[in-house]
PDB file of N, CA and C in Angstrom:
ATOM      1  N   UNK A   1      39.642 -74.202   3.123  1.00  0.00           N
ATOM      2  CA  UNK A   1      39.001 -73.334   4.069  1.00  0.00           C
ATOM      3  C   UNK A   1      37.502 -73.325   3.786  1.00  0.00           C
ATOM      4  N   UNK A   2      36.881 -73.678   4.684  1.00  0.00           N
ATOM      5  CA  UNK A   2      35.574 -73.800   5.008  1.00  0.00           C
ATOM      6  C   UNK A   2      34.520 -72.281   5.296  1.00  0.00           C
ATOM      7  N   UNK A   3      33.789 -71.695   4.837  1.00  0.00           N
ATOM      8  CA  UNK A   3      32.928 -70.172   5.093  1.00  0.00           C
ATOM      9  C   UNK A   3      32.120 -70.196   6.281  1.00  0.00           C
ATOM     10  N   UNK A   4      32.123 -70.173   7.478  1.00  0.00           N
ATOM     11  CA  UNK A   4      31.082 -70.302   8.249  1.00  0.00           C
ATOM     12  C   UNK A   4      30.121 -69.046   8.511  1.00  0.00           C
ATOM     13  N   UNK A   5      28.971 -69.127   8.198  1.00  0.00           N
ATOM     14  CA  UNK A   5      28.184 -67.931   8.634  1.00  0.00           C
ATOM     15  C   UNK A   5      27.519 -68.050   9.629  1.00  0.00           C
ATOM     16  N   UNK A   6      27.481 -68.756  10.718  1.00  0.00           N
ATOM     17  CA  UNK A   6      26.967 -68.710  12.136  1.00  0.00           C
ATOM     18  C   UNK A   6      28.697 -68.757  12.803  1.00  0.00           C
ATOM     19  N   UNK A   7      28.478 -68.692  14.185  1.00  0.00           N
ATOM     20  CA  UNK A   7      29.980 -68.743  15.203  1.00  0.00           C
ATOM     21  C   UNK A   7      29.994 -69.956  15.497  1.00  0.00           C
ATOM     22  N   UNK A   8      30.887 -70.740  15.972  1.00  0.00           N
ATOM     23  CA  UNK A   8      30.869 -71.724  16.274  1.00  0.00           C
ATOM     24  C   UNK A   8      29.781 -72.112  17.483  1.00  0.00           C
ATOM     25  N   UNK A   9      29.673 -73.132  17.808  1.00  0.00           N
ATOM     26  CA  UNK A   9      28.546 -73.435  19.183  1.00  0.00           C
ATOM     27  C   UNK A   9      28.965 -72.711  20.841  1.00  0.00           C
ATOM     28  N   UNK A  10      28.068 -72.297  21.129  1.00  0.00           N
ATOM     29  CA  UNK A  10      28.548 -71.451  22.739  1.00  0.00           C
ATOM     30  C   UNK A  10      29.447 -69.913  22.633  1.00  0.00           C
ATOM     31  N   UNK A  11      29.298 -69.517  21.203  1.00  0.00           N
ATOM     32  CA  UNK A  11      29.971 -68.297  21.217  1.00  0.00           C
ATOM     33  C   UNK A  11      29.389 -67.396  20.201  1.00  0.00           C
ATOM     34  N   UNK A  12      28.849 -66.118  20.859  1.00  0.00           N
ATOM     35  CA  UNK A  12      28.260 -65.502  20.013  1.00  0.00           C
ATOM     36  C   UNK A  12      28.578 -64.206  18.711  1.00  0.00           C
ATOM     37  N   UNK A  13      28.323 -64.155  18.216  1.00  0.00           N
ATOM     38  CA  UNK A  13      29.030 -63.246  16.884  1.00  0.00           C
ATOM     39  C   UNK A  13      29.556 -62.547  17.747  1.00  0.00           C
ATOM     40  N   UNK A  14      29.461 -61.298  18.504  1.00  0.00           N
ATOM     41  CA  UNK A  14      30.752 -60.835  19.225  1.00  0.00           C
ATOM     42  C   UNK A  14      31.657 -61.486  19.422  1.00  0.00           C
ATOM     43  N   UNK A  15      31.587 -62.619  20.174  1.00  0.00           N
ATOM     44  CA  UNK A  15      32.934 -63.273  20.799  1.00  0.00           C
ATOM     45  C   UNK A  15      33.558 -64.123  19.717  1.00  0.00           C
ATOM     46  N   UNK A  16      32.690 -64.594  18.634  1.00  0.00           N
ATOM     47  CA  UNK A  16      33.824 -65.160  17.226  1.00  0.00           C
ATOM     48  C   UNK A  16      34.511 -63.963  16.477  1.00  0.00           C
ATOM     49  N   UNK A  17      34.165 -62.520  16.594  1.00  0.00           N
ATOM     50  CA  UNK A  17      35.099 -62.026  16.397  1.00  0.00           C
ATOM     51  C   UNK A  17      36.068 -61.397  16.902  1.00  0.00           C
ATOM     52  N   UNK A  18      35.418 -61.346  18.699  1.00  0.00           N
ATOM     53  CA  UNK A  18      36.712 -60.894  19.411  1.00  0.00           C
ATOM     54  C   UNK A  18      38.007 -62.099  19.287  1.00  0.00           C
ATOM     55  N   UNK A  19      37.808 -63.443  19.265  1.00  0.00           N
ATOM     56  CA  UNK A  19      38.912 -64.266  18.154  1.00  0.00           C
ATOM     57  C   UNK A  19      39.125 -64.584  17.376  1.00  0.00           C
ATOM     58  N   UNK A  20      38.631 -63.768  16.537  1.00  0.00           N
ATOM     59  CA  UNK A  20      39.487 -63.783  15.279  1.00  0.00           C
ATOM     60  C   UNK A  20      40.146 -62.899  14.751  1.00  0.00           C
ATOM     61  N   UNK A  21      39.738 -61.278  15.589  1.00  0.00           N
ATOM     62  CA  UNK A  21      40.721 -60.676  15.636  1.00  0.00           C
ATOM     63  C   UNK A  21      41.376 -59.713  16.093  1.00  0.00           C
ATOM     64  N   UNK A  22      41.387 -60.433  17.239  1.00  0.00           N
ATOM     65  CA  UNK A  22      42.054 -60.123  18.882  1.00  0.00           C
ATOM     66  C   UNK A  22      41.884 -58.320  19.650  1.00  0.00           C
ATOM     67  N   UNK A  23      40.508 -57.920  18.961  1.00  0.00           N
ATOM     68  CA  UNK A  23      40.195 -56.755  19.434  1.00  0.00           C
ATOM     69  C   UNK A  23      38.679 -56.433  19.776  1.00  0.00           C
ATOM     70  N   UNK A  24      37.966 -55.768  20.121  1.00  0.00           N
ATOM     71  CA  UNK A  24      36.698 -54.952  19.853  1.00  0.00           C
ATOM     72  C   UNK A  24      36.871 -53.964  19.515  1.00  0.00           C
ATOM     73  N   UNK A  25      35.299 -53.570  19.147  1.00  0.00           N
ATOM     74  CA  UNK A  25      35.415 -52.570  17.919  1.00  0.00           C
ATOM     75  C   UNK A  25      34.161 -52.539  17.681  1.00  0.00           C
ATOM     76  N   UNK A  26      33.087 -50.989  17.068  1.00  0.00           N
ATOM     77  CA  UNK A  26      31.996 -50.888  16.371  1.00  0.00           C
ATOM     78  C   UNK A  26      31.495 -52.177  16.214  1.00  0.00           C
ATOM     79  N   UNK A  27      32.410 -53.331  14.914  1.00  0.00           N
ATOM     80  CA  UNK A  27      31.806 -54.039  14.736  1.00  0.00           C
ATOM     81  C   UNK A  27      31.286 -55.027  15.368  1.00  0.00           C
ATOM     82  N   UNK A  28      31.970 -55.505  16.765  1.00  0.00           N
ATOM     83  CA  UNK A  28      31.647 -56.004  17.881  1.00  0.00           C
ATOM     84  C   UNK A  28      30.279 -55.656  18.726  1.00  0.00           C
ATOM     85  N   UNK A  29      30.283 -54.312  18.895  1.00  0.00           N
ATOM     86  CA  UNK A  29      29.101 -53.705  19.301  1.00  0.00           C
ATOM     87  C   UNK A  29      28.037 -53.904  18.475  1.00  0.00           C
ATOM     88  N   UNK A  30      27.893 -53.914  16.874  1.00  0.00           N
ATOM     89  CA  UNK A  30      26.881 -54.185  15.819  1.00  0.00           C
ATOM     90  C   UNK A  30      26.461 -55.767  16.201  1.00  0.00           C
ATOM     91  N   UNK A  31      27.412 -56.065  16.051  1.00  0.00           N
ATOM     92  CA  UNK A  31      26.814 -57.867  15.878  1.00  0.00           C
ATOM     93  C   UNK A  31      25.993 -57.808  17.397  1.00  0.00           C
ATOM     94  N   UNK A  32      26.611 -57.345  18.536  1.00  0.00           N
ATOM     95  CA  UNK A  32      26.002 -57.543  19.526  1.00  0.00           C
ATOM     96  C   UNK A  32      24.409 -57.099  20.085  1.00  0.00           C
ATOM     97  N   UNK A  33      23.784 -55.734  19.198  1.00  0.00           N
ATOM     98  CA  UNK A  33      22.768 -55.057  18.890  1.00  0.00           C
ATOM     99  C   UNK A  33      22.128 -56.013  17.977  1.00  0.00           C
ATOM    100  N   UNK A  34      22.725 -56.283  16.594  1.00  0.00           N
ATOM    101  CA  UNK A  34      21.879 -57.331  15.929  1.00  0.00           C
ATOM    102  C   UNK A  34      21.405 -58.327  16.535  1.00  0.00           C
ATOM    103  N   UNK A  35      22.045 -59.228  17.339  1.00  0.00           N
ATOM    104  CA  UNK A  35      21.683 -60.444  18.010  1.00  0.00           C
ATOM    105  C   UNK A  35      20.448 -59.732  19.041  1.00  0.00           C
ATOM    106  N   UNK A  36      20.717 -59.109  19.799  1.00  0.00           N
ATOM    107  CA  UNK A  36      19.757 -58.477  20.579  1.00  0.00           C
ATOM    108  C   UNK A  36      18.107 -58.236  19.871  1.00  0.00           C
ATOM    109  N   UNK A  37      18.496 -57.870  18.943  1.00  0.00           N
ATOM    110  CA  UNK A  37      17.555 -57.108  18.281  1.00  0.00           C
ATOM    111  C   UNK A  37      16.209 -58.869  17.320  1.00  0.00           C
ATOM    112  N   UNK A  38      17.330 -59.373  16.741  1.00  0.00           N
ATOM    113  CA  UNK A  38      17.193 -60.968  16.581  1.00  0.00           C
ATOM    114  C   UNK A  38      15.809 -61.721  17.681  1.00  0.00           C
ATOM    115  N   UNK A  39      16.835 -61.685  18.678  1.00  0.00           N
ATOM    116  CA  UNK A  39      16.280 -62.652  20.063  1.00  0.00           C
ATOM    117  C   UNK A  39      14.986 -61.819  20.370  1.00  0.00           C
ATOM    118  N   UNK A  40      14.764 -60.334  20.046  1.00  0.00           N
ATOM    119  CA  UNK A  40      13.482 -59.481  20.438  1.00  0.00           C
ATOM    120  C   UNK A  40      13.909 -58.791  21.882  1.00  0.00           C
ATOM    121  N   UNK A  41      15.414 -58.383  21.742  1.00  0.00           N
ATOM    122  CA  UNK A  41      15.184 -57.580  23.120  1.00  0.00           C
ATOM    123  C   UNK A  41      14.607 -55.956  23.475  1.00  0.00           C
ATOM    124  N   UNK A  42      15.175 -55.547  21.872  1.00  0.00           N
ATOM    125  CA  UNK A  42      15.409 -54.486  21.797  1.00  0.00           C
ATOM    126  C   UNK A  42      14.935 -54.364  20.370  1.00  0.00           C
ATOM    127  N   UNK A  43      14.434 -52.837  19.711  1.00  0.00           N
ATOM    128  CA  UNK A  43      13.953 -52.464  18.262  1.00  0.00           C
ATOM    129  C   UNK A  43      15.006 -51.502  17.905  1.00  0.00           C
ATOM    130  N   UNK A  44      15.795 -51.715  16.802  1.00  0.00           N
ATOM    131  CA  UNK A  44      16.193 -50.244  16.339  1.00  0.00           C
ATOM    132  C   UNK A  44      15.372 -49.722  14.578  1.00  0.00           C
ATOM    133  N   UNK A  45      15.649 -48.210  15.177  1.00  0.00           N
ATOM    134  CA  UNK A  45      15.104 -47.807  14.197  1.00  0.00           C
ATOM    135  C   UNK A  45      16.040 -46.704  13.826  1.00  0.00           C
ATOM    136  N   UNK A  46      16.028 -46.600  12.541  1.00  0.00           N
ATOM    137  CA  UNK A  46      16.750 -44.963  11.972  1.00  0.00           C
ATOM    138  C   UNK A  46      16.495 -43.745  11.543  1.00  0.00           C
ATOM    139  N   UNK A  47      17.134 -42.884  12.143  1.00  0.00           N
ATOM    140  CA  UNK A  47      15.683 -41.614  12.041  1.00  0.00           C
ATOM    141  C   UNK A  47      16.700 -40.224  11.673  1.00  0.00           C
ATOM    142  N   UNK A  48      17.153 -39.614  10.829  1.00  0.00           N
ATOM    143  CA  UNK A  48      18.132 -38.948  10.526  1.00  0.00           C
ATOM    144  C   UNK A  48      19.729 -39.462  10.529  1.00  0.00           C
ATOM    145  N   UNK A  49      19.932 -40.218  10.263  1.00  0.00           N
ATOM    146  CA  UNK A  49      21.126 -40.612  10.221  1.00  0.00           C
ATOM    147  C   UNK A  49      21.834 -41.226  11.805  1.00  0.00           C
ATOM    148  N   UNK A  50      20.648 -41.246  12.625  1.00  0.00           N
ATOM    149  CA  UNK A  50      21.127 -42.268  14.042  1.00  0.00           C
ATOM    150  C   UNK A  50      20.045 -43.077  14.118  1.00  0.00           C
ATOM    151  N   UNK A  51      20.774 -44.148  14.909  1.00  0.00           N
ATOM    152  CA  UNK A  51      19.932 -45.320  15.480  1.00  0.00           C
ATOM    153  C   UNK A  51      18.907 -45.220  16.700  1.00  0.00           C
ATOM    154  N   UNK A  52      17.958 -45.542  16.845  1.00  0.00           N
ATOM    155  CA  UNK A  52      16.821 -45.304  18.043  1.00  0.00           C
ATOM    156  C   UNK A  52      16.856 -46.754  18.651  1.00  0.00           C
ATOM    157  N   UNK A  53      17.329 -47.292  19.490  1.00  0.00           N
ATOM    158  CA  UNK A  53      17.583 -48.392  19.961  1.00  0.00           C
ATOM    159  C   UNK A  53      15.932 -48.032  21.350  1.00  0.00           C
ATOM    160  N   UNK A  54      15.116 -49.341  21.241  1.00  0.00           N
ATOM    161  CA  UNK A  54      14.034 -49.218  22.480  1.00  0.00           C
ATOM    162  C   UNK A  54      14.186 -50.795  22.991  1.00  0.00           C
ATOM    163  N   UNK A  55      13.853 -50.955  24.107  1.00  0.00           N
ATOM    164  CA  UNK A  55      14.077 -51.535  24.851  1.00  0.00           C
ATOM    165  C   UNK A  55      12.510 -52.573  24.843  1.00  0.00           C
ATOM    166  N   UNK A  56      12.946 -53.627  24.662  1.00  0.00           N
ATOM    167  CA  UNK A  56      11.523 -54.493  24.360  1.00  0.00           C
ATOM    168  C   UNK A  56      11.508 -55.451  25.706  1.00  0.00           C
ATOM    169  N   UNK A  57      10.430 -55.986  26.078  1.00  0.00           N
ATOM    170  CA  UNK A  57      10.145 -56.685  26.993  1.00  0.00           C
ATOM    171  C   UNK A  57      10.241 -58.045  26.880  1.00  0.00           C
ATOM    172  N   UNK A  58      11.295 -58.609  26.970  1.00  0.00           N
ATOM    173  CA  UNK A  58      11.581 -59.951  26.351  1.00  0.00           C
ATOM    174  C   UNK A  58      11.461 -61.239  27.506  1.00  0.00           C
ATOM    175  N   UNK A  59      11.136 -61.754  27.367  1.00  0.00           N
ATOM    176  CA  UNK A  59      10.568 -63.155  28.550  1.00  0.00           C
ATOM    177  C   UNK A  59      12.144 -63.679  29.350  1.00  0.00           C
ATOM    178  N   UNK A  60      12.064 -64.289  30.907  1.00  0.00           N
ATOM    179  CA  UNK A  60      13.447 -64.460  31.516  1.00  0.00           C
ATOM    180  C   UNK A  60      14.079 -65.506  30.896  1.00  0.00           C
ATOM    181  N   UNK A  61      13.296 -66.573  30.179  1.00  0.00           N
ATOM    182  CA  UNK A  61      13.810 -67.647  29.293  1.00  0.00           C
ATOM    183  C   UNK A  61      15.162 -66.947  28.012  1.00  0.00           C
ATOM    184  N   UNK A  62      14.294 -66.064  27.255  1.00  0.00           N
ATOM    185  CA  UNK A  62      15.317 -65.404  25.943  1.00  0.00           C
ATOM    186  C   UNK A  62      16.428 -64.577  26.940  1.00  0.00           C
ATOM    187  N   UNK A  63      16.431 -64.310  27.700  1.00  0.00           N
ATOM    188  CA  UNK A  63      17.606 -63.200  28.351  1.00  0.00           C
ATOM    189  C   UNK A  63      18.017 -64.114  29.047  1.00  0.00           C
ATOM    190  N   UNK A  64      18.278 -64.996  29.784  1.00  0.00           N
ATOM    191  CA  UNK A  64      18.848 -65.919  30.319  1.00  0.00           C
ATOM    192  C   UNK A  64      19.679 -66.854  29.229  1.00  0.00           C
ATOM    193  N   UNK A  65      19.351 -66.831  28.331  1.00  0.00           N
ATOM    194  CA  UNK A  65      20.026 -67.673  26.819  1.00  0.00           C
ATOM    195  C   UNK A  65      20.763 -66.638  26.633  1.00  0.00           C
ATOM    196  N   UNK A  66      21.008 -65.284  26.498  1.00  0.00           N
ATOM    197  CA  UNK A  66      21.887 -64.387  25.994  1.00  0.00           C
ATOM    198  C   UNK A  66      23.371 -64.745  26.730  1.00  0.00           C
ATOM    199  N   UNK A  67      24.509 -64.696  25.555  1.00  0.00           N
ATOM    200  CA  UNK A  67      25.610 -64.688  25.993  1.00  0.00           C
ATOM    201  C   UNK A  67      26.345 -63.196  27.150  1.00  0.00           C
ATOM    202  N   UNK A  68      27.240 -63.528  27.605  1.00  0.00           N
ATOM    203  CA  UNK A  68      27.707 -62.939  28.815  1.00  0.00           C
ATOM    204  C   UNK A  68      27.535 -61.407  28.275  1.00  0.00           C
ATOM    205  N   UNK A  69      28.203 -61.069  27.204  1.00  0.00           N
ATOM    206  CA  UNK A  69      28.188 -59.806  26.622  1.00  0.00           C
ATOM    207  C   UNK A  69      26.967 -59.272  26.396  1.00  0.00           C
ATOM    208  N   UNK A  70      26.591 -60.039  25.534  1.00  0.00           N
ATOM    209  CA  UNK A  70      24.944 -59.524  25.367  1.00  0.00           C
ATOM    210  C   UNK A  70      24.041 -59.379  26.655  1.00  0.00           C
ATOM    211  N   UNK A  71      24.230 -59.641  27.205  1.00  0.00           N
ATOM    212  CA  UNK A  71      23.263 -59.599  28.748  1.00  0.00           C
ATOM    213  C   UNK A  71      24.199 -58.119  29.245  1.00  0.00           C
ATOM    214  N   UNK A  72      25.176 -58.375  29.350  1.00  0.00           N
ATOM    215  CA  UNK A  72      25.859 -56.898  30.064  1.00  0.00           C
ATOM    216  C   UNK A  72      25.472 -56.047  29.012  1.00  0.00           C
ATOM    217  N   UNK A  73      25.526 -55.965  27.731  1.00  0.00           N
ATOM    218  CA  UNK A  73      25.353 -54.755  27.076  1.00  0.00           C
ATOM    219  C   UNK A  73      23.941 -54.263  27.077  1.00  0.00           C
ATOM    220  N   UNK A  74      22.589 -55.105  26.852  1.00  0.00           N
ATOM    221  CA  UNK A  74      21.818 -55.122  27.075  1.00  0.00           C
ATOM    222  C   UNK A  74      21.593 -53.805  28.710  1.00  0.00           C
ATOM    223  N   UNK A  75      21.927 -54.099  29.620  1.00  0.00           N
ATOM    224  CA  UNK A  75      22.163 -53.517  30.659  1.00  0.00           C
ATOM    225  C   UNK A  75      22.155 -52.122  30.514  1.00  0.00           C
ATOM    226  N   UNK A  76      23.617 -52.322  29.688  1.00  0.00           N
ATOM    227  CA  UNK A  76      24.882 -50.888  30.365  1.00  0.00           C
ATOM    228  C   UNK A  76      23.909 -49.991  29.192  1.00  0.00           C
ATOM    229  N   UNK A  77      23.428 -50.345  28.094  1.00  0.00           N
ATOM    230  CA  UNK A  77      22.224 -49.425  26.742  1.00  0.00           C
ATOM    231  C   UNK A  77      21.285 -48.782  27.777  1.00  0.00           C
ATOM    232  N   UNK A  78      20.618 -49.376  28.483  1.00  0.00           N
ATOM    233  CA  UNK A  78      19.180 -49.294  28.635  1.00  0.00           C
ATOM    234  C   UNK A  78      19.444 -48.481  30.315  1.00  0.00           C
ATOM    235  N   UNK A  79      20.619 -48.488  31.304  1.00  0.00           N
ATOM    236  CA  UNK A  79      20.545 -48.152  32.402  1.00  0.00           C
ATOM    237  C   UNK A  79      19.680 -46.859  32.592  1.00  0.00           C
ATOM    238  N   UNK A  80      19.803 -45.916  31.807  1.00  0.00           N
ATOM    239  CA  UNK A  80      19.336 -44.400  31.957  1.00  0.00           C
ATOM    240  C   UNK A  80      17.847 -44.171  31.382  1.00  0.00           C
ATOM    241  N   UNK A  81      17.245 -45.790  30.996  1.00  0.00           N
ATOM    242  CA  UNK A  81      15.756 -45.775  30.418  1.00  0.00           C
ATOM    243  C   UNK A  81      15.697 -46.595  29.172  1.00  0.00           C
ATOM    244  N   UNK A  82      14.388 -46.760  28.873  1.00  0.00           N
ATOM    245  CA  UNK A  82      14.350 -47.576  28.018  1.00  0.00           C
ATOM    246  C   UNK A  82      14.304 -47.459  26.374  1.00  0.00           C
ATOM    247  N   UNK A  83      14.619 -46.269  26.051  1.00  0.00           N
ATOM    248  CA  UNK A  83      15.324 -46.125  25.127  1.00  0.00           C
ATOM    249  C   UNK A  83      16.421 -44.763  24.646  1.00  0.00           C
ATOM    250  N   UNK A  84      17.499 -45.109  24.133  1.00  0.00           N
ATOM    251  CA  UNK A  84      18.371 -44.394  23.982  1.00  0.00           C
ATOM    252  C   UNK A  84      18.834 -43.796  22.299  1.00  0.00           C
ATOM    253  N   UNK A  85      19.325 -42.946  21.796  1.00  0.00           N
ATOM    254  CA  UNK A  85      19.633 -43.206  20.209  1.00  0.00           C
ATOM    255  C   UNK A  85      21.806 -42.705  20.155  1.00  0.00           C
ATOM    256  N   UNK A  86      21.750 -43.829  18.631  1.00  0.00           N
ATOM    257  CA  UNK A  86      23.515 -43.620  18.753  1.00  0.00           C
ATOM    258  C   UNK A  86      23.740 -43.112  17.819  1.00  0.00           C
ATOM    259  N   UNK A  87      24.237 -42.330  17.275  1.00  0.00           N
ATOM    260  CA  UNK A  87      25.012 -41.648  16.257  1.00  0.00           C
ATOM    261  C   UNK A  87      25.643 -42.846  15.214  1.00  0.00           C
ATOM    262  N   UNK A  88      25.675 -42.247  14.033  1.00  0.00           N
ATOM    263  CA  UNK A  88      26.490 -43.632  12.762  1.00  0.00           C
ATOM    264  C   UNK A  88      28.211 -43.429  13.054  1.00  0.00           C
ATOM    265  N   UNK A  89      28.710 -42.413  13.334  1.00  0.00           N
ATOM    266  CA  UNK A  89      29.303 -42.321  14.245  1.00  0.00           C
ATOM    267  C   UNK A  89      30.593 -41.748  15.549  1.00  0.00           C
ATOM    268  N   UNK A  90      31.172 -42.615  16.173  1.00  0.00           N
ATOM    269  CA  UNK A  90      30.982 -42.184  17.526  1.00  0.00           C
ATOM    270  C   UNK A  90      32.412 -41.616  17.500  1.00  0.00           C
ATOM    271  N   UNK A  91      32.884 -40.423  18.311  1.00  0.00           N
ATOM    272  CA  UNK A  91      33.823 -39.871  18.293  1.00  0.00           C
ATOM    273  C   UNK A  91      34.686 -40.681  18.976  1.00  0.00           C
ATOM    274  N   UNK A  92      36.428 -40.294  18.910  1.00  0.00           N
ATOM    275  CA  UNK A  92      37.148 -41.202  19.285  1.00  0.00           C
ATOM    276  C   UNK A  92      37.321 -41.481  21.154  1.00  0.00           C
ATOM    277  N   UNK A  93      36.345 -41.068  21.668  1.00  0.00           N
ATOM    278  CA  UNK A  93      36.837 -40.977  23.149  1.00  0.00           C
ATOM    279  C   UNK A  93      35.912 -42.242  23.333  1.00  0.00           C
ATOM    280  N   UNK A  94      34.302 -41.994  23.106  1.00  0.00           N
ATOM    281  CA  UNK A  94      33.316 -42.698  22.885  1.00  0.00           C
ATOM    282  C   UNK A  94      33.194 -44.417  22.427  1.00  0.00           C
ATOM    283  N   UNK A  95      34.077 -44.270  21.294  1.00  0.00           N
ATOM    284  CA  UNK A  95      34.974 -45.278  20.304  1.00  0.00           C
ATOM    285  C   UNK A  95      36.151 -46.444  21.335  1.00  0.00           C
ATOM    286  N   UNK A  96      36.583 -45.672  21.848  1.00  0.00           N
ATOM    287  CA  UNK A  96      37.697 -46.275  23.184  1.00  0.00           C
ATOM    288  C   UNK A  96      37.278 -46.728  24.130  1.00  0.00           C
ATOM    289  N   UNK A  97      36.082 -46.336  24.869  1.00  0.00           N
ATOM    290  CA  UNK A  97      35.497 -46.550  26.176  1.00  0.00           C
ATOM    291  C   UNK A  97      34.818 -47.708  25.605  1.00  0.00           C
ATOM    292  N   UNK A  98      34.278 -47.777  24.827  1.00  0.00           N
ATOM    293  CA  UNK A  98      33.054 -49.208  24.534  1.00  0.00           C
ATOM    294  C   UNK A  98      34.030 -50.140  24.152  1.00  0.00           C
ATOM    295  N   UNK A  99      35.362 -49.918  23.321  1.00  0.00           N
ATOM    296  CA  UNK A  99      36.408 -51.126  23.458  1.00  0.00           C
ATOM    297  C   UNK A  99      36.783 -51.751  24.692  1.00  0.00           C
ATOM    298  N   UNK A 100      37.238 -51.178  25.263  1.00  0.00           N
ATOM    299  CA  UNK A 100      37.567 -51.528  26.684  1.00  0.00           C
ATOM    300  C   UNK A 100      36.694 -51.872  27.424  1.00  0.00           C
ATOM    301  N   UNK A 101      34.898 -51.333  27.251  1.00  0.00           N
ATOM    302  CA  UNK A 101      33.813 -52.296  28.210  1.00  0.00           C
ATOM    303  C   UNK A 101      33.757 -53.688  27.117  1.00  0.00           C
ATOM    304  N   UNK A 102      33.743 -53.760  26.147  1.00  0.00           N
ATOM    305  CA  UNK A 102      33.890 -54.683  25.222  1.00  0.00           C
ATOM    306  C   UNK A 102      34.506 -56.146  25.828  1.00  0.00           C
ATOM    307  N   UNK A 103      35.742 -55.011  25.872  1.00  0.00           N
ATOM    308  CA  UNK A 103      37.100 -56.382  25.805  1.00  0.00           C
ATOM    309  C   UNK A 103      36.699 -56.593  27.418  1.00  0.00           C
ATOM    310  N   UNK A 104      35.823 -56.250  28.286  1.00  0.00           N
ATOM    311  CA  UNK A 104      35.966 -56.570  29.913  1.00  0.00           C
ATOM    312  C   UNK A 104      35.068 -57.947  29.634  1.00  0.00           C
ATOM    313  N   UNK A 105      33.850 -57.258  28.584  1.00  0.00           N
ATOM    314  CA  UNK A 105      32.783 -57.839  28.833  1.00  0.00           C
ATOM    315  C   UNK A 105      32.607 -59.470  28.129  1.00  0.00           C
ATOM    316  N   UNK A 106      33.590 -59.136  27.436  1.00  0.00           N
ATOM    317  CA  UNK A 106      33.860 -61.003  26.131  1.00  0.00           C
ATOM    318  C   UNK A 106      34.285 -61.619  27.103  1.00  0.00           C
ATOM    319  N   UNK A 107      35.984 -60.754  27.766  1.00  0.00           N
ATOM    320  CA  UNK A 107      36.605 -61.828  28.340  1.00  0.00           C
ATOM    321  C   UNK A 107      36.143 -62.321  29.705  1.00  0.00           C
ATOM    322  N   UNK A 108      35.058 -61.534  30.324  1.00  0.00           N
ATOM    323  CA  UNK A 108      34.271 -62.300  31.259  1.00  0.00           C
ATOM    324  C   UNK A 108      33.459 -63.604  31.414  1.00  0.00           C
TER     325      UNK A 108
END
């Protein structure tokens, strides 16, 4: 067995772990913020024990390269303005709803 620390080609840390193990989850949402955050879409910062996620102005070239998820999540964060903050964390109703936009948004 081989360690890979990138995803394979055409699939981004969300979606290598929505197969590998056949769910979403927080950690799905993390990798998907990291990458974001990576590419320069978005800044987070931590400020009492939550995240300050802001919304950066990133060129149509880098957002057009974002995988399917990352472009929708990108979105569904920022709809109500350009920046929002998340709790470390999220109660179980909160927790459920982002699985299920998750799992819409991989398997799209």
């Amino acid at each position: 067995m081989i360690a890979r620390y990138e995803p394979p080609a055409g699939l981004s840390p969300a979606a290598a772990r929505f197969i590998a193990s056949g769910t979403t989850d927080g950690r799905s949402l993390a990798a998907v913020i990291a990458e974001l955050a990576v590419r320069g879409c978005l800044r987070v910062e931590t400020t009492n024990g939550k995240y300050k996620l802001s919304r950066l102005m990133s060129d149509r070239a880098t957002e057009s390269a974002l995988a399917p998820e990352e472009k929708r999540t990108l979105e569904l964060l920022f709809e109500d303005g350009p920046v929002i903050e998340l709790s470390g964390a999220m109660d179980q109703r909160n927790a459920a709803q982002t699985a299920a936009t998750w799992s819409i948004s991989i398997r799209s």
